[in-house]
Structures are given as C-alpha cells and as structure tokens.
C-alpha atoms as a PDB file:
ATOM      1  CA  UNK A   1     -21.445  25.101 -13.870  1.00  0.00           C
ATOM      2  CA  UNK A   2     -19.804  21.935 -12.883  1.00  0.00           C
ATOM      3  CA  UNK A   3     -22.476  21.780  -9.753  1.00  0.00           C
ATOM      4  CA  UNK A   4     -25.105  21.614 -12.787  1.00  0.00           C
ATOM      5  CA  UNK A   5     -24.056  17.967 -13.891  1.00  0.00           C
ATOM      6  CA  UNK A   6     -25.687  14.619 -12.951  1.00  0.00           C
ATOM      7  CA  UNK A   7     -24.394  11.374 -12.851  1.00  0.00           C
ATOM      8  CA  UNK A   8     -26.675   8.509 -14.682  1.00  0.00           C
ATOM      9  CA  UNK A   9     -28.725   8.826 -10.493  1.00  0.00           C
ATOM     10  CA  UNK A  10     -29.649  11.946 -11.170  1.00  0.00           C
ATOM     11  CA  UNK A  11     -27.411  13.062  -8.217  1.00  0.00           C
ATOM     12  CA  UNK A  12     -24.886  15.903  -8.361  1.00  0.00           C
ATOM     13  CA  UNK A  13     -21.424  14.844  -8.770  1.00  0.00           C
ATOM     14  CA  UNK A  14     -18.930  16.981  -6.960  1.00  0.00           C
ATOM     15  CA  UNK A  15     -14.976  16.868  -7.438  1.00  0.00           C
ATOM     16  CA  UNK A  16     -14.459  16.451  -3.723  1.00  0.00           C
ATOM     17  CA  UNK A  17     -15.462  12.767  -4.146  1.00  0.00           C
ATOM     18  CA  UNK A  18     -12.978  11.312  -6.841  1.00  0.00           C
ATOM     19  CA  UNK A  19     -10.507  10.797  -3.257  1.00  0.00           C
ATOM     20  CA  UNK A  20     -13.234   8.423  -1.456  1.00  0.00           C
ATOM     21  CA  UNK A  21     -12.206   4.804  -0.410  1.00  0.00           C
ATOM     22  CA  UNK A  22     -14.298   2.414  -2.351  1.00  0.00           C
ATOM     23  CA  UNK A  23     -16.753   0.555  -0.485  1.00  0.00           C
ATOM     24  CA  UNK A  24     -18.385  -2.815  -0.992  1.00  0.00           C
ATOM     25  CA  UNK A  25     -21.358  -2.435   0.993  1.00  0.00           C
ATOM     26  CA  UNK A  26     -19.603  -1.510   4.339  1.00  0.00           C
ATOM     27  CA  UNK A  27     -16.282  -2.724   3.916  1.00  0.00           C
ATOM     28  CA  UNK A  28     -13.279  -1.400   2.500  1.00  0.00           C
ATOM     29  CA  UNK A  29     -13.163  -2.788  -1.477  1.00  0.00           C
ATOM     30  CA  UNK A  30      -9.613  -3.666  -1.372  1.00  0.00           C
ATOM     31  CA  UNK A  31     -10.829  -6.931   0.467  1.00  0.00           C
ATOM     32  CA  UNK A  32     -11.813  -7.930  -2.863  1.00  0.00           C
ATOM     33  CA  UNK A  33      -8.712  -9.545  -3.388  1.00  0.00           C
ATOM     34  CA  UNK A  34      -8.854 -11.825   0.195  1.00  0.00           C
ATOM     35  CA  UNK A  35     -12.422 -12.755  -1.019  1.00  0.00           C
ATOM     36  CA  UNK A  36     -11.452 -14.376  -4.317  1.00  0.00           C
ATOM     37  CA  UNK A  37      -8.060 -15.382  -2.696  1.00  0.00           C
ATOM     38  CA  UNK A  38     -10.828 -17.539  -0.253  1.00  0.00           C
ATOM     39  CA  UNK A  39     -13.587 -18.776  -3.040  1.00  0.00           C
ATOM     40  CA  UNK A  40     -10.982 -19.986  -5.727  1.00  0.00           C
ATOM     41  CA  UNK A  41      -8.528 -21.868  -2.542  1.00  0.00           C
ATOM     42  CA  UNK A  42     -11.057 -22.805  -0.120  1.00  0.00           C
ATOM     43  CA  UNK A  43      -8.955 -23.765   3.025  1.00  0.00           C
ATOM     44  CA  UNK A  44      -8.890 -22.548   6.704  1.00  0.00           C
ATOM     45  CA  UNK A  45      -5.569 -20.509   6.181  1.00  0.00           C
ATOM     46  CA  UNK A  46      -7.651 -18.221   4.046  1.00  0.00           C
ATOM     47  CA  UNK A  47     -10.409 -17.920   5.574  1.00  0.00           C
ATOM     48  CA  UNK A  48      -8.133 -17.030   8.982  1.00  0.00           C
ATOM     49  CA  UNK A  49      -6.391 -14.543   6.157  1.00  0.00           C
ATOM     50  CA  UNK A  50      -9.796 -12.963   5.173  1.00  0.00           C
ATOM     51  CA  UNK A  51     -11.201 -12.782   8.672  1.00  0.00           C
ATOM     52  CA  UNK A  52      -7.697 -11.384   9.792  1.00  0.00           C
ATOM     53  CA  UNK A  53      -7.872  -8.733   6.786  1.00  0.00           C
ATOM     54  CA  UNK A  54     -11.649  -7.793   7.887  1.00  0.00           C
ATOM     55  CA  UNK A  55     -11.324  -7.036  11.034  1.00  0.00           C
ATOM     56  CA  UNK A  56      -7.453  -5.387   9.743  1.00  0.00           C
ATOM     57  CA  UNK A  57      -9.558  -3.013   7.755  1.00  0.00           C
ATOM     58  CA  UNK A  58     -12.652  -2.022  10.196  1.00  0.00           C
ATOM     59  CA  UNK A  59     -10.045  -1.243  12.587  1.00  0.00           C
ATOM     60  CA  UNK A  60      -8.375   1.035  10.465  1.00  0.00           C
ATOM     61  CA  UNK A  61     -11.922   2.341   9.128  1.00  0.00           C
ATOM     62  CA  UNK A  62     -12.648   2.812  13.287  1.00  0.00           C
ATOM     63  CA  UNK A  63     -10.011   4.814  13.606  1.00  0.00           C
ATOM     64  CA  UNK A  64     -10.579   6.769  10.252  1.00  0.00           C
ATOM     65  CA  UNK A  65      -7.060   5.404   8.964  1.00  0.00           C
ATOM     66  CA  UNK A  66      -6.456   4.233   5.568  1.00  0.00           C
ATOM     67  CA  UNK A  67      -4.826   1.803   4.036  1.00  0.00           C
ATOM     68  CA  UNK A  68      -1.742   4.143   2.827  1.00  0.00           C
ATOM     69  CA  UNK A  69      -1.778   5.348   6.647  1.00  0.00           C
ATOM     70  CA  UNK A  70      -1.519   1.896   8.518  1.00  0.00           C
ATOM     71  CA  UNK A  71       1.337   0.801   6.216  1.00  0.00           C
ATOM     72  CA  UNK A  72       3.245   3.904   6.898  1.00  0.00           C
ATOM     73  CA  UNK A  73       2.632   3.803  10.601  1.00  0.00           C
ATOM     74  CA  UNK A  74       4.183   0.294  10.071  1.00  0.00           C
ATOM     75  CA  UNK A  75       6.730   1.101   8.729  1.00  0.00           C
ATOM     76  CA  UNK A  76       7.410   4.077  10.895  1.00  0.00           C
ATOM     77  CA  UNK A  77       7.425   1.183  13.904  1.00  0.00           C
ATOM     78  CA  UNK A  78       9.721  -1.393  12.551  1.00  0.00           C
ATOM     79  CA  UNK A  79      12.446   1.434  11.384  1.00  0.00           C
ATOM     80  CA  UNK A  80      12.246   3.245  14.946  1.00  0.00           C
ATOM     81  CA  UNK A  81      12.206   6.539  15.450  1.00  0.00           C
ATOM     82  CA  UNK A  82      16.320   7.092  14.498  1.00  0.00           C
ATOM     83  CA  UNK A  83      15.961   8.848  10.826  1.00  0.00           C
ATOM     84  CA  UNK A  84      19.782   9.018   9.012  1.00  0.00           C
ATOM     85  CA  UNK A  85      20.622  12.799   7.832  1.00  0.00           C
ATOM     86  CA  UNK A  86      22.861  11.245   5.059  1.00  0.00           C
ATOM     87  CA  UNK A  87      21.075   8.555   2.489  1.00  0.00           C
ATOM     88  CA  UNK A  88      22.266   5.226   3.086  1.00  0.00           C
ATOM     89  CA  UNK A  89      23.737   5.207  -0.446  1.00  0.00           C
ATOM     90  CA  UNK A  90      26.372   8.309   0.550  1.00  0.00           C
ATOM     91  CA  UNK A  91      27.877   6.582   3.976  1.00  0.00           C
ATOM     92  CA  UNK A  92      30.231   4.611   1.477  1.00  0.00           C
ATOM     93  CA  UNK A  93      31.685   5.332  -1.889  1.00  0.00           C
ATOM     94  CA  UNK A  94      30.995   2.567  -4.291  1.00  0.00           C
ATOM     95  CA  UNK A  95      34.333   0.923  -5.128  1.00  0.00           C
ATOM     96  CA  UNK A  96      35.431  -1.309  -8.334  1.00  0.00           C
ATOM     97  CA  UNK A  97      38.073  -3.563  -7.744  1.00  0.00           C
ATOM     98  CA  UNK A  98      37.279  -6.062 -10.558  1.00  0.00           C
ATOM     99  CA  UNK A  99      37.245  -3.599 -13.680  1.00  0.00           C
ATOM    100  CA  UNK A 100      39.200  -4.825 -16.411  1.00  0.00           C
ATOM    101  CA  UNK A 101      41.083  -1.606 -17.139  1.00  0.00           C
ATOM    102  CA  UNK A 102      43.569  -2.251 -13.784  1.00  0.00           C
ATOM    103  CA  UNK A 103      44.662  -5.838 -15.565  1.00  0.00           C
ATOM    104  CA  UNK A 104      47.412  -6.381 -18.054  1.00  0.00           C
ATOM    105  CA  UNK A 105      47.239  -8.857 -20.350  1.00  0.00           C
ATOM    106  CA  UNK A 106      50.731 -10.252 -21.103  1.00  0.00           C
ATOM    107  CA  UNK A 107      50.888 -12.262 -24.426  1.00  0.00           C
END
C-alpha cells in the first residue's frame, strides 16, 4: 500500500501533500528570490522591496490566500467587474491593406 512507504524521516508520505506551499521556516519560499535580490544588491530599495514582499506574503498566508489567488484577485480589480462576451480579437476583422498581391508592377 502506498500508506506503507516512508520517506528517508521515517514518516509516511501521503499524496495529499505534493500541493503544499513551500516553506522556509515560516515564510512562504518564494521570498527566496527578494532575499538574494537583497544580499547580492545591498541598498535600501531592496530591503523596502523584501520587507514590502514579507509582510505581502504573511498577509496573504493570514488570510489563507496564495500566491496564484492574490494575483488573480488583482487582476480581477484593475479589469473591473465588466467581462466582454465576445474575445477582444473577434470585435474587428483583421484587415491587409499592404499585401503585395493588390499592386501592379508596370515595367
């Protein structure tokens, strides 16, 4: 049985947890990036960016949101709440005035 297998901590290992967040310590892993963006370019901008991103992602974390989520809901805000029935795309033919096949050439 699958519920029979250990990992290397002698813990069982259940499918269920392949979806978890990562987590360094108690903070979201994707941080990782604002850290090293902050030790290789030590300057107050990024350490206002990697405060800014901490508390970003404990908020989200608060309000059991992820980082998928928050974008989305982002998005969602900027666009408003008007959703077009007809792709953006389909409002307006493409036209080609400039193909070469209209011109004669007159030698």
């Amino acid at each position: 049985m699958a519920e029979d297998r250990y990992n290397i901590y002698r813990s069982t290992v259940h499918w269920r947890y392949a979806m978890a967040r990562p987590h360094l310590m108690f903070f979201d892993a994707r941080l990782i990036f604002f850290i090293i963006l902050f030790v290789f370019h030590i300057r107050w901008w990024t350490f206002a960016m990697l405060v800014f991103a901490i508390a970003g992602f404990t908020s989200a974390n608060y309000f059991k949101y992820s980082l998928e989520n928050v974008l989305r809901l982002f998005r969602s805000k900027l666009v408003g709440p008007f959703r077009s029935a007809v792709a953006y795309t389909r409002l307006r033919p493409m036209v080609d005035y400039g193909s070469d096949a209209l011109r004669r050439d007159v030698n």
